[in-house]
Protein backbone atom coordinates (compact mmCIF):
# COMPACT_ATOMS: atom_id res chain seq x y z
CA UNK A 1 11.87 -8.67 25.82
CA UNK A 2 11.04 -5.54 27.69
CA UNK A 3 8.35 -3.62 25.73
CA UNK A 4 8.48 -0.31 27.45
CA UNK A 5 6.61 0.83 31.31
CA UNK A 6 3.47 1.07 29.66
CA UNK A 7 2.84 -2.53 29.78
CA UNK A 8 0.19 -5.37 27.45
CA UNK A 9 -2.52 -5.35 28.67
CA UNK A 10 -4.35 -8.84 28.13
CA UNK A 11 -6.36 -9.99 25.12
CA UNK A 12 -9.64 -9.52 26.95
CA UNK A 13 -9.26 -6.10 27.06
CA UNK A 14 -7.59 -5.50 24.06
CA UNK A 15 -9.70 -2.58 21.86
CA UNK A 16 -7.90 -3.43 18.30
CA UNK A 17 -11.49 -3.22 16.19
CA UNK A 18 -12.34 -6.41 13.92
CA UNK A 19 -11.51 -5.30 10.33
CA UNK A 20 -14.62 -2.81 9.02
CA UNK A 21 -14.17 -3.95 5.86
CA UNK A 22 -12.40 -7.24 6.02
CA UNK A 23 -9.84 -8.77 4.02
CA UNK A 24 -10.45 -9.76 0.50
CA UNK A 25 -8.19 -10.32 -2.37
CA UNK A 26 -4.52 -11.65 -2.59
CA UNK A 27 -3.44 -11.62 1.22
CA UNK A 28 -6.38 -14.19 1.42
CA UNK A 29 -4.83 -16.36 -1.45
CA UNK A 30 -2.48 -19.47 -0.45
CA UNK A 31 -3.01 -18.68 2.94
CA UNK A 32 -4.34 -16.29 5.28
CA UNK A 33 -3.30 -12.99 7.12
CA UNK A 34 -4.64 -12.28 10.39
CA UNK A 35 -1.76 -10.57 11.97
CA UNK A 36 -2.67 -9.98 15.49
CA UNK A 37 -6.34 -10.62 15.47
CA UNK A 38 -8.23 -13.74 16.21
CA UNK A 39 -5.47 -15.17 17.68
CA UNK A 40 -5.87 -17.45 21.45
CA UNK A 41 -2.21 -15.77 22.20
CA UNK A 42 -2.99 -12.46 21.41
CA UNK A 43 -2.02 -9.39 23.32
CA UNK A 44 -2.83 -5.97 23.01
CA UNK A 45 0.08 -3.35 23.52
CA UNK A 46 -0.48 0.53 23.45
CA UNK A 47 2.85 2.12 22.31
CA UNK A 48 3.02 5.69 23.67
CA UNK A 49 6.37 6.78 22.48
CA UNK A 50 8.98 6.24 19.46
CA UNK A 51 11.14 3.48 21.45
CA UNK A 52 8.96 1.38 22.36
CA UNK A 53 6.43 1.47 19.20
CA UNK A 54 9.61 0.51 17.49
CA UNK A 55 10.73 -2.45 19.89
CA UNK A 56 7.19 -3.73 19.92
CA UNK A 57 7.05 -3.63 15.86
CA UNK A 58 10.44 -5.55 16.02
CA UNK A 59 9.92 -8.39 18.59
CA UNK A 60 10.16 -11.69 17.42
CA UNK A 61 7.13 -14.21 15.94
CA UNK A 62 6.97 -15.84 19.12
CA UNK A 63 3.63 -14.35 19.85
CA UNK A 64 1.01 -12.61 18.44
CA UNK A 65 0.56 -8.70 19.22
CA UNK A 66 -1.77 -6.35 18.28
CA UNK A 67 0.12 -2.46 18.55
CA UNK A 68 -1.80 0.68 19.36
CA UNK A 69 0.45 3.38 17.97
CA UNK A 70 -0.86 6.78 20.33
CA UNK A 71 2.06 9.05 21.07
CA UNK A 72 1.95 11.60 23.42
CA UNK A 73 1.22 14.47 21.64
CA UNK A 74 0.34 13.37 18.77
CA UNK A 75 3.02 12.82 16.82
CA UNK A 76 6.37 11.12 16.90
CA UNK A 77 9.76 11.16 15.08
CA UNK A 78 12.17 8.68 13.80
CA UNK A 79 15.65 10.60 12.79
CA UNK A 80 14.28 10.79 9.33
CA UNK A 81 15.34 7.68 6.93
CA UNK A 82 14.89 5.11 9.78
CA UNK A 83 12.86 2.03 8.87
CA UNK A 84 11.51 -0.12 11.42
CA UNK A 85 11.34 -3.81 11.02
CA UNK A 86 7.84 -5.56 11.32
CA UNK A 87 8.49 -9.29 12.78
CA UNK A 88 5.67 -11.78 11.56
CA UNK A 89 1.84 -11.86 13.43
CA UNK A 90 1.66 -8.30 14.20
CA UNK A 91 -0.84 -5.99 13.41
CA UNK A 92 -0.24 -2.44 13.41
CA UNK A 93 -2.94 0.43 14.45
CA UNK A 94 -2.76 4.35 14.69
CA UNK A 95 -4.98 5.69 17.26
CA UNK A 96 -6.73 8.59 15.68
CA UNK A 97 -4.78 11.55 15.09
CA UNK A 98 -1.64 9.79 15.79
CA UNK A 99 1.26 10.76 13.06
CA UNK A 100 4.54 9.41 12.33
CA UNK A 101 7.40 11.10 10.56
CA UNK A 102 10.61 10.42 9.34
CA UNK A 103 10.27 6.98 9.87
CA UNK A 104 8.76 3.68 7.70
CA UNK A 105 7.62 0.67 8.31
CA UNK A 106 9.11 -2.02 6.58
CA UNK A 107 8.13 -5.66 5.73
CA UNK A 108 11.36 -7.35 5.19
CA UNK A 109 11.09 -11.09 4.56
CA UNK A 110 8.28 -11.37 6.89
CA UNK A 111 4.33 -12.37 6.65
CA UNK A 112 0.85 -12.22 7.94
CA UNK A 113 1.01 -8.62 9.18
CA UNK A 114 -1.55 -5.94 9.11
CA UNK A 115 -0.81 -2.03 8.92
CA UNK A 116 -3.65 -0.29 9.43
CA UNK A 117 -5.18 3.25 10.26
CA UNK A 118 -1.07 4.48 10.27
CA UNK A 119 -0.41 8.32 9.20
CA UNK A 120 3.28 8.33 7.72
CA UNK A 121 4.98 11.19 6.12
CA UNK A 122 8.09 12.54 5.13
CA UNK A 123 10.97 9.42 5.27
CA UNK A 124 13.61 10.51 3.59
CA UNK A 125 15.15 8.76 0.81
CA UNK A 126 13.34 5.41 1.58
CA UNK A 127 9.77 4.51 1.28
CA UNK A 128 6.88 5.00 4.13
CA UNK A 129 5.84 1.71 4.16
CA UNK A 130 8.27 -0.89 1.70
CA UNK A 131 7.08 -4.27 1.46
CA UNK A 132 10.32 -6.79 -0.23
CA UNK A 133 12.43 -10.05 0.17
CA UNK A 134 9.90 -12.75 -0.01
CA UNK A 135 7.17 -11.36 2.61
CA UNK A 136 4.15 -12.14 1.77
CA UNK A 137 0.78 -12.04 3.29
CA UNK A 138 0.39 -8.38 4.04
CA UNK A 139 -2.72 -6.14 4.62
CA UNK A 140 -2.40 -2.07 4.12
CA UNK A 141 -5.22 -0.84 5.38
CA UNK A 142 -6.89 2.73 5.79
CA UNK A 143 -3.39 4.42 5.93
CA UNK A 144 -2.43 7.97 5.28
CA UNK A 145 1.03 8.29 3.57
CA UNK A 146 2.75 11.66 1.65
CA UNK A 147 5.47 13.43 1.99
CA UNK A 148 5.58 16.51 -0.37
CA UNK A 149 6.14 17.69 -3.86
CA UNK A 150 8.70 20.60 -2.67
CA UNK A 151 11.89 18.72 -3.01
CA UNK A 152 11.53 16.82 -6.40
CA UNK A 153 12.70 13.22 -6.61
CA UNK A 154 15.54 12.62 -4.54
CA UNK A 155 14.64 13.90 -1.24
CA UNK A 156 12.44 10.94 -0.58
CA UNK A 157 11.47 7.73 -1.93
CA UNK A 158 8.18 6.18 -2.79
CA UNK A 159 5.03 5.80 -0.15
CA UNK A 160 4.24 2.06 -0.65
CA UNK A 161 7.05 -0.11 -2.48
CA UNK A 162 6.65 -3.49 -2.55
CA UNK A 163 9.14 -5.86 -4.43
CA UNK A 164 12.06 -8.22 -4.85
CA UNK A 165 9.66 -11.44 -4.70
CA UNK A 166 7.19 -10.27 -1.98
CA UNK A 167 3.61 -11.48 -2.94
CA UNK A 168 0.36 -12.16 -2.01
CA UNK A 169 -0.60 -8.42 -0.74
CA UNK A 170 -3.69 -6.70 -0.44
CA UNK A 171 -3.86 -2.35 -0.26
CA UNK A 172 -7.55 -0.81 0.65
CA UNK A 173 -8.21 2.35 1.49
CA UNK A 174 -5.00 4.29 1.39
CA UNK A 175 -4.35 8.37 0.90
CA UNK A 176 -1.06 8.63 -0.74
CA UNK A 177 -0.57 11.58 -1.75
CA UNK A 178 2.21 14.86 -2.14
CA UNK A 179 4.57 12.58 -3.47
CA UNK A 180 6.15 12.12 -6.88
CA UNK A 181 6.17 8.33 -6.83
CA UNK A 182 4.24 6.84 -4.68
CA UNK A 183 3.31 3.51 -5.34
CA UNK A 184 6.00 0.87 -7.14
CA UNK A 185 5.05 -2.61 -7.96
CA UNK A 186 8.70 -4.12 -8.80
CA UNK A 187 11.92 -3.22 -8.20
CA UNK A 188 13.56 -3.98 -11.14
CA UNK A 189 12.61 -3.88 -14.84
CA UNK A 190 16.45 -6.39 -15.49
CA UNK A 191 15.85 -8.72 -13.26
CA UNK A 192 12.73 -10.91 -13.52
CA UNK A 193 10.54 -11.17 -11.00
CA UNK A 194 7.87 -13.23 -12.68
CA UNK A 195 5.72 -15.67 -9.97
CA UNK A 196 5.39 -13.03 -7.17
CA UNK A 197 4.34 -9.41 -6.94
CA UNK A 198 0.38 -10.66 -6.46
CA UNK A 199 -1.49 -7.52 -5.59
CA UNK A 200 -5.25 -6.61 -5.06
CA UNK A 201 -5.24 -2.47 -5.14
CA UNK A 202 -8.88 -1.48 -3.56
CA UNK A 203 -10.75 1.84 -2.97
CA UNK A 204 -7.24 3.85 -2.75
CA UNK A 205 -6.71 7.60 -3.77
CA UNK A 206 -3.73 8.54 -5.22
CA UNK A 207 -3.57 12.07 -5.28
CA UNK A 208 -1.57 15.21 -6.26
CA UNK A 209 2.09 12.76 -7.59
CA UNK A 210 3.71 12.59 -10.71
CA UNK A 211 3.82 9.00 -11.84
CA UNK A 212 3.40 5.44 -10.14
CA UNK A 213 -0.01 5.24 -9.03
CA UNK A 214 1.03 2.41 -9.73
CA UNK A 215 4.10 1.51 -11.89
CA UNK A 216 3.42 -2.19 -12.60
CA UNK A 217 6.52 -4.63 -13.18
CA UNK A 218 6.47 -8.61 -13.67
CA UNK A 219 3.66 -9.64 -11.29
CA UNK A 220 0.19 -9.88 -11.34
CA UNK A 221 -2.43 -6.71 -10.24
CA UNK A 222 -6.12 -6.20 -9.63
CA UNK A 223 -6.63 -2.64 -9.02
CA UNK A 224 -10.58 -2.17 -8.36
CA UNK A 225 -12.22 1.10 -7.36
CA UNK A 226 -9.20 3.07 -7.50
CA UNK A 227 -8.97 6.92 -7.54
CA UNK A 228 -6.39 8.91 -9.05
CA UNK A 229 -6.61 12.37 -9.17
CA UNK A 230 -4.64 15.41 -10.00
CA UNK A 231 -1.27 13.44 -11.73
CA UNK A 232 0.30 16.42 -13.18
CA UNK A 233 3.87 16.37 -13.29
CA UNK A 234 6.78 19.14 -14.26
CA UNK A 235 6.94 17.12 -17.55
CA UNK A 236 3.87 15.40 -18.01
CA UNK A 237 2.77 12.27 -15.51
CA UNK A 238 1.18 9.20 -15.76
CA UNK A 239 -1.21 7.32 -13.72
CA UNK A 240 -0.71 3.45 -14.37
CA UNK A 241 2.51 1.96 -15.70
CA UNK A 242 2.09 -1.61 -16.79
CA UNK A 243 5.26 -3.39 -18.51
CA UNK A 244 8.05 -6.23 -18.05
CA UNK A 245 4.96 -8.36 -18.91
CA UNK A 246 2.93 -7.81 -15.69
CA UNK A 247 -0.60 -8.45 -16.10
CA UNK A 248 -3.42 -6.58 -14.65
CA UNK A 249 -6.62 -6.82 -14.27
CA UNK A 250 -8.75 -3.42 -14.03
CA UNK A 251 -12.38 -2.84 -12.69
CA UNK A 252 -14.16 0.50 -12.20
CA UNK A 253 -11.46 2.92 -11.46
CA UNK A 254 -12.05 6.38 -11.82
CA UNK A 255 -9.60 9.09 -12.70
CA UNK A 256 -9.66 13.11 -12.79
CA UNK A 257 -7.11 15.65 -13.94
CA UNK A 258 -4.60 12.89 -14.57
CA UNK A 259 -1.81 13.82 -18.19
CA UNK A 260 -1.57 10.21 -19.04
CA UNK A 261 -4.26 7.66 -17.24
CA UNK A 262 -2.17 4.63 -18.67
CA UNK A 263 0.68 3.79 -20.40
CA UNK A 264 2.82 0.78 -21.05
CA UNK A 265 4.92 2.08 -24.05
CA UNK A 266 8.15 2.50 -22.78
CA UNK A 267 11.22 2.08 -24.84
CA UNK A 268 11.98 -1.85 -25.60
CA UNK A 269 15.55 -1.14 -23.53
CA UNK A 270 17.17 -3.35 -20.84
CA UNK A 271 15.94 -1.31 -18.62
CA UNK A 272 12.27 -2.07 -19.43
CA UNK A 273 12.45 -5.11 -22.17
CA UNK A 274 8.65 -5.64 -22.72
CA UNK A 275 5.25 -3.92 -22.23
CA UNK A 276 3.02 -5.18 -19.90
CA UNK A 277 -0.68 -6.24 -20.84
CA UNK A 278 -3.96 -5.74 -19.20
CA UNK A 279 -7.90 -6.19 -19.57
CA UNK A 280 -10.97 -4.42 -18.24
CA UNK A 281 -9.26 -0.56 -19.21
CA UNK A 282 -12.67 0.34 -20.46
CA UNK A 283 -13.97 0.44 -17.05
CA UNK A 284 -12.52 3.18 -16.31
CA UNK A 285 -14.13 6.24 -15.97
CA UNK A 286 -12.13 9.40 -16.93
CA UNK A 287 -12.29 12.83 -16.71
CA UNK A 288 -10.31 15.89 -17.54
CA UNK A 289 -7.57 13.09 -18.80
CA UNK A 290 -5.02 12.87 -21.67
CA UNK A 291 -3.72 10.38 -24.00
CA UNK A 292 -3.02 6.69 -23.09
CA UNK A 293 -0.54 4.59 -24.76
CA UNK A 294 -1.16 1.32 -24.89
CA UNK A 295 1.61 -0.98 -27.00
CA UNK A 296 1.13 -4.28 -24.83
CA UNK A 297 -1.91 -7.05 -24.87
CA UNK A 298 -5.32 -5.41 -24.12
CA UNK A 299 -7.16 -8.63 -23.60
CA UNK A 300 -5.30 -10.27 -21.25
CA UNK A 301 -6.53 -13.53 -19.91
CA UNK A 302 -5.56 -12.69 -16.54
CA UNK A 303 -8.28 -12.69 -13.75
CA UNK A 304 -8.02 -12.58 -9.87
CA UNK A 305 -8.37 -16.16 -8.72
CA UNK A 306 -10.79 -14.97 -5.82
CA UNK A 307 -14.12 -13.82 -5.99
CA UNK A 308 -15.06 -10.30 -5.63
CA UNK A 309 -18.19 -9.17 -7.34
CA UNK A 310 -19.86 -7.95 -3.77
CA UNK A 311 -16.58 -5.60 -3.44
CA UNK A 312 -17.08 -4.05 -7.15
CA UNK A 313 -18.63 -0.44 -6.68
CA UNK A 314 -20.50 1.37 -9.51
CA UNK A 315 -18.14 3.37 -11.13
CA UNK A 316 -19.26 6.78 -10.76
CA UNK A 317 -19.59 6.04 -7.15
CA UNK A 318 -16.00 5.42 -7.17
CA UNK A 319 -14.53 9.47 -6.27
CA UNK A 320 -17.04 9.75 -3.51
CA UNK A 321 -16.33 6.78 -1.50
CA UNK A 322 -12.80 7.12 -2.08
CA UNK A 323 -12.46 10.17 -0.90
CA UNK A 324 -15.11 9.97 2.41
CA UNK A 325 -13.41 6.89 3.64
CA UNK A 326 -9.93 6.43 2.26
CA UNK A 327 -6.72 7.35 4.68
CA UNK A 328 -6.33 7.63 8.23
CA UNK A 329 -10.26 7.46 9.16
CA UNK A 330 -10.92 4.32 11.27
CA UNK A 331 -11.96 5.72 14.95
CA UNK A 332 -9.54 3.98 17.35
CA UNK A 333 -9.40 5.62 20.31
């Protein structure tokens, strides 16, 4: 397959950094996910234009790649609901200051691949990065996703879906933001989806949305170190939605400015049959927040089958290191 003029270069010159923080939490669970890294068949490519970022992202599992998204310019554009297909063993970089718009990434049935250091905004009417159909080992790293509050909830969809039996995922150090729902856990409240959906949610700032940060269906979430900040919709806004009996597990997050932190009382309908349940809530460190409405378990039995306790941060440290390091901020040059 013809990967575009600027060529891959070979695995000993490759400059794809070794993960700052490494990889902790569910994509390490059953399994691994290295995507391009550490790999004897590795090779580097350095995308320079839409096309052939796209046909890179795409190529089979053959191989192992690492991609270097670096447009010329800055900043490139898909036509503005295009998704592009990740294959398995890739591992996606942004350069610094590299943008993409119009355009998401999606994992569709596929594993052990990386997506890290990516600036996405504005796909229309799907999500920035979607994550579904059985994939499963999956790192999002350090990306900066939004779109913007002008259009209301129909314009676009959410910044980081993931869904329909995908599992084993791990999410550090994201920026979403300017987005009314940017984070779903579930696709579907009717059917049951109860054996995959295992998330680890770590160090991420959710700011300026409406709701889903995240909504919570059927699986089973560790959200650690989480910031959420400024969830203030038209009609209220909520933080964390936990139901359809997915259990989470919650450790130092800190929240600002939010109209409902937590909530896991909606109506007993088919749409959303059964509250979810959670332990650790009084971790959480809140400020400037309203009510939470809590109708499900809160003493679940649920804990992360990994160990984590050099990852846990002192919550009031939480906002600060969030916000200095979360999004877009890896220097790859």
């Amino acid at each position: 397959m013809i990967l575009g003029t600027h060529g891959i270069v070979s695995s000993s010159s490759q400059s794809a950094p070794a993960p700052m923080f490494g990889i902790f939490g569910y994509a390490m669970e059953n399994g691994t996910t290295t995507g391009g890294y550490d790999h004897p068949d590795t090779q580097a490519y350095r995308a320079t234009n839409f096309a052939d970022f796209k046909a890179a992202c795409e190529a089979g599992e053959e191989y192992y790649l690492v991609i270097t998204y670096d447009p010329v310019g800055g900043i490139a554009t898909g036509s503005g609901d295009e998704l592009i297909s990740i294959k398995p063993n890739k591992t996606i970089l942004g350069v610094s200051g590299s943008v993409l718009e119009g355009a998401g990434l999606m994992v569709y049935g596929n594993y052990n691949v990386i997506i890290r250091n990516m600036t996405i905004g504005k796909v229309l009417t799907n999500s920035n990065i979607i994550v579904k159909e059985e994939a499963h080992h999956v790192w999002i790293d350090h990306c900066n996703l939004y779109s913007d509050l002008d259009h209301g909830y129909d314009t676009y969809d959410g910044l980081m879906d993931i869904g329909n039996k995908a599992t084993n995922i791990t999410c550090s150090f994201n920026r979403l933001h300017h987005n009314p729902i940017p984070n779903l856990i579930g696709f579907s409240a009717v059917v049951p989806d109860t054996g995959n959906l295992k998330t680890t949610l770590y160090c991420n700032w959710y700011h300026d949305t409406y709701e889903r940060n995240p909504s919570a269906l059927w699986g089973q979430m560790h959200l650690l170190n989480n910031f959420m900040q400024n969830i203030q919709a038209p009609s209220g806004g909520y933080a964390i939605a936990c139901h359809c009996g997915c259990q989470l597990r919650l450790e130092n997050n800190s929240m600002e400015n939010v109209f409902n932190p937590y909530r896991d009382n909606f109506d007993p309908t088919p749409e959303a049959p059964i509250p979810g349940e959670n332990s650790g809530w009084s971790s959480t460190k809140l400020v400037s927040c309203g009510d939470i409405f809590m109708a499900g378990n809160t003493n679940s039995l649920y804990r992360p089958p990994y160990e984590y306790a050099n990852y846990i941060l002192p919550v009031d440290d939480v906002k600060t290191i969030v916000m200095a390091n979360a999004g877009a901020t890896l220097s790859i040059s």
